[in-house]
Protein backbone atom coordinates (compact mmCIF):
# COMPACT_ATOMS: atom_id res chain seq x y z
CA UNK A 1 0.00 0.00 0.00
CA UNK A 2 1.22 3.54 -1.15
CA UNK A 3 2.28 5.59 1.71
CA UNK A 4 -0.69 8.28 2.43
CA UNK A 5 -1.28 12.09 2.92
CA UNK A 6 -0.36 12.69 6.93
CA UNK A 7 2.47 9.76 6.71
CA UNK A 8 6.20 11.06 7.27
CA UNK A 9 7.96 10.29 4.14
CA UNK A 10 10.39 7.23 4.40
CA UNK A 11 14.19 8.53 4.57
CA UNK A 12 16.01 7.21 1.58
CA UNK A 13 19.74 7.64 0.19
CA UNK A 14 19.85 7.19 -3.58
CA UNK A 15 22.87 7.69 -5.75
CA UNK A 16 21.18 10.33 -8.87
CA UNK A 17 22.56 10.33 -12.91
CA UNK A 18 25.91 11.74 -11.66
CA UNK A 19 26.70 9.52 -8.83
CA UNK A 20 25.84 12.17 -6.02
CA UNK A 21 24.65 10.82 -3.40
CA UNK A 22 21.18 12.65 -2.68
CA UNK A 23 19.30 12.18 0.72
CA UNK A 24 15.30 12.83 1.27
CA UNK A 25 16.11 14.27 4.82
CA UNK A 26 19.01 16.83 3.29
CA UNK A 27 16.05 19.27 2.21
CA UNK A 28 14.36 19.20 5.30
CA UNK A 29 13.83 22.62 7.23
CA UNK A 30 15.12 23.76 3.58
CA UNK A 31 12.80 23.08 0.69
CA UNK A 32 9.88 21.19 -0.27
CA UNK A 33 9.87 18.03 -2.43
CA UNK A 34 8.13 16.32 -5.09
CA UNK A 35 9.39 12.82 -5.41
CA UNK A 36 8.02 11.08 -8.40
CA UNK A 37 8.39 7.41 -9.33
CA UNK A 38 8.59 5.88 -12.75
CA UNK A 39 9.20 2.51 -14.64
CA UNK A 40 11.80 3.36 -16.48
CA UNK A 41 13.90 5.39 -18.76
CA UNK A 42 13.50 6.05 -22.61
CA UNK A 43 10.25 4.59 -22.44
CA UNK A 44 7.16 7.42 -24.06
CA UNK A 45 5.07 8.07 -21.20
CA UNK A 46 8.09 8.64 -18.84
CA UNK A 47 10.24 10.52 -20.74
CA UNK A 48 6.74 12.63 -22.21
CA UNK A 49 6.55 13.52 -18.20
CA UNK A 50 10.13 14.23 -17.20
CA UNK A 51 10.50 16.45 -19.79
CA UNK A 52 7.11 18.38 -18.93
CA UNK A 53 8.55 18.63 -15.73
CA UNK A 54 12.18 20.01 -17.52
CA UNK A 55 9.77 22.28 -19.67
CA UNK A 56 7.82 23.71 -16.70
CA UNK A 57 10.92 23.15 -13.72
CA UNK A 58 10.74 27.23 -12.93
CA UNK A 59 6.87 26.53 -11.79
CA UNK A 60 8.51 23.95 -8.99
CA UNK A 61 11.58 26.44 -8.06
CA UNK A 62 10.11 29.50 -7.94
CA UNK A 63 7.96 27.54 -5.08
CA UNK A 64 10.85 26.78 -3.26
CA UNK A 65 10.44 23.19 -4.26
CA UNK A 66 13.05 20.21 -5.44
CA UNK A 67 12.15 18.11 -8.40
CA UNK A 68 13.57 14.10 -7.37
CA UNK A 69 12.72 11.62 -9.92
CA UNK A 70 13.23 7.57 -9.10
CA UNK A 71 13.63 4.64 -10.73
CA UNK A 72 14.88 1.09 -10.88
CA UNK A 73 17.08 2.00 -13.90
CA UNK A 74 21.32 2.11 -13.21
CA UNK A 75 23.12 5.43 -12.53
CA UNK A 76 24.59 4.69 -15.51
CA UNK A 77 21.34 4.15 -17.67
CA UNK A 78 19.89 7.82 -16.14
CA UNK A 79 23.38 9.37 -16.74
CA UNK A 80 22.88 8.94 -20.47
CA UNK A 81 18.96 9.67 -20.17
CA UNK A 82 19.29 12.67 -18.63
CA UNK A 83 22.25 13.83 -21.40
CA UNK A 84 19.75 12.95 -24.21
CA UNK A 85 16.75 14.65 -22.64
CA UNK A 86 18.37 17.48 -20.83
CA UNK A 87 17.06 17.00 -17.14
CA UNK A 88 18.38 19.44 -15.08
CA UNK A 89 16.66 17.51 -11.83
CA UNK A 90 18.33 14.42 -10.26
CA UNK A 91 17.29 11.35 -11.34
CA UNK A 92 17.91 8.84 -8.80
CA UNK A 93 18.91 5.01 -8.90
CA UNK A 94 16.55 2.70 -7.11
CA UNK A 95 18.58 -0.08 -8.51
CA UNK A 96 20.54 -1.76 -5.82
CA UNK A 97 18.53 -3.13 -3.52
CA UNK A 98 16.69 -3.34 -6.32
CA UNK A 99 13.59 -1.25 -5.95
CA UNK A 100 14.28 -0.97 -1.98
CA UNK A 101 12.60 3.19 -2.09
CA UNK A 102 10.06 1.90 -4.43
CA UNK A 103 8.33 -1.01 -2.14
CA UNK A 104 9.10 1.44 1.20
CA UNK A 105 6.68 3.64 -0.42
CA UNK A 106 4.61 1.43 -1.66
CA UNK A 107 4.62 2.03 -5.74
CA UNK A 108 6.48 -1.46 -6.74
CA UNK A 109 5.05 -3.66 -8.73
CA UNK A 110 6.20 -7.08 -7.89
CA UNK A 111 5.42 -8.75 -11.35
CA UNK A 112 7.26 -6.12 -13.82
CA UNK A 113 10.26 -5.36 -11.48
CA UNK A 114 9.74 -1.46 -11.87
CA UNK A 115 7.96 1.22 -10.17
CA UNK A 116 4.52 2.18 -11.21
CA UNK A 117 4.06 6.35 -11.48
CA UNK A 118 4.08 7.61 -7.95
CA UNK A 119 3.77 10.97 -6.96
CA UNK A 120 4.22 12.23 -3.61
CA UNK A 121 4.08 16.38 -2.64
CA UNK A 122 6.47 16.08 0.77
CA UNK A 123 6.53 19.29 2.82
CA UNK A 124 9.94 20.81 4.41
CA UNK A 125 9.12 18.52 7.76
CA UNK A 126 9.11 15.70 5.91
CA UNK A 127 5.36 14.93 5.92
CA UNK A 128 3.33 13.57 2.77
CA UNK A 129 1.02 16.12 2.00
CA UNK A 130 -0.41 14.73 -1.80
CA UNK A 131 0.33 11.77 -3.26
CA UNK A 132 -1.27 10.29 -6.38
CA UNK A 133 -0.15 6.63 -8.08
CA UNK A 134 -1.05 6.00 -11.20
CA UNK A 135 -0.90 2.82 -13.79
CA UNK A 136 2.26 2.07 -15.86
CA UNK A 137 0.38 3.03 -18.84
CA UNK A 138 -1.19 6.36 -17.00
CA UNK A 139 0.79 9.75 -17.43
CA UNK A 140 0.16 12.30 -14.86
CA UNK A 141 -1.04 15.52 -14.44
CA UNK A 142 1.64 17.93 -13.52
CA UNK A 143 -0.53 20.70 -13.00
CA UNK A 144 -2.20 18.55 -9.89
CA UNK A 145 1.39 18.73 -8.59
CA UNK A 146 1.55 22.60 -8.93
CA UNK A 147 -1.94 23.31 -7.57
CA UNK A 148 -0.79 20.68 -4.05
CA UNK A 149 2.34 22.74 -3.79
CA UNK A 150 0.42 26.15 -3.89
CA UNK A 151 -1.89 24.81 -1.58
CA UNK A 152 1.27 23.79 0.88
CA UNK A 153 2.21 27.68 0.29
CA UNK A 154 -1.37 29.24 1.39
CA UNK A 155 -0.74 26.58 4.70
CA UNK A 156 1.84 28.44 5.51
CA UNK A 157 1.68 31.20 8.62
């Protein structure tokens, strides 16, 4: 089951496309996060929505927000991905353990060996505030993201 609006956000240390080592609890007190899951790279729905999200990247700065994108693909495989697309985001290895992130937050699917399309809006305490999972086949809506993050903006005192 896909962790739920109210949960704190499993911790997770992922290697991203150039080997950095990038840590969920590093942005903490700092920045919010959207942390999206896909199957895998240079497939057409995935790379149709990481590069909506490279087309439209100042809507998710400008709200003081970081863009982390995982899946079960090698460093190696996103290093080259995010060359031919031009991602300016981390992409981040969920390789080895394979799919370890995936399952702790609950968008594996056991019978294809991939994540499905998991979205989760993560405020700067660490706390799932949106979340939407979707089907391999079904691309997202990355204006839903936009709208959660404003929303996490008018919460704010």
């Amino acid at each position: 089951m896909a962790i739920q609006v109210g949960d704190k956000a499993p911790d997770f240390e992922l290697k991203d496309n150039h080997g950095a080592t990038v840590r969920l609890s590093a942005f903490r007190g700092e920045k919010n996060v959207v942390l999206l899951f896909y199957p895998f790279a240079f497939t057409g729905v995935c790379t149709g929505e990481l590069c909506e999200v490279r087309d439209n990247l100042p809507r998710f700065t400008d709200r003081d927000t970081q863009v982390l994108a995982v899946s079960n693909d090698s460093i190696h495989t996103l290093r080259v991905f995010g060359e031919q697309e031009g991602l300016e985001y981390p992409l981040l290895s969920d390789f080895w353990p394979h799919g370890e992130v995936s399952r702790a937050y609950g968008v594996f699917d056991e019978g294809k060996g991939c994540a499905v399309r998991g979205t989760f809006v993560i405020d700067r305490e660490g706390v799932v505030r949106w979340t939407v999972v979707n089907g391999l086949p079904d691309a997202r809506d990355l204006g839903q993201y936009v709208e959660a993050l404003d929303r996490l903006r008018d919460d704010t005192p």
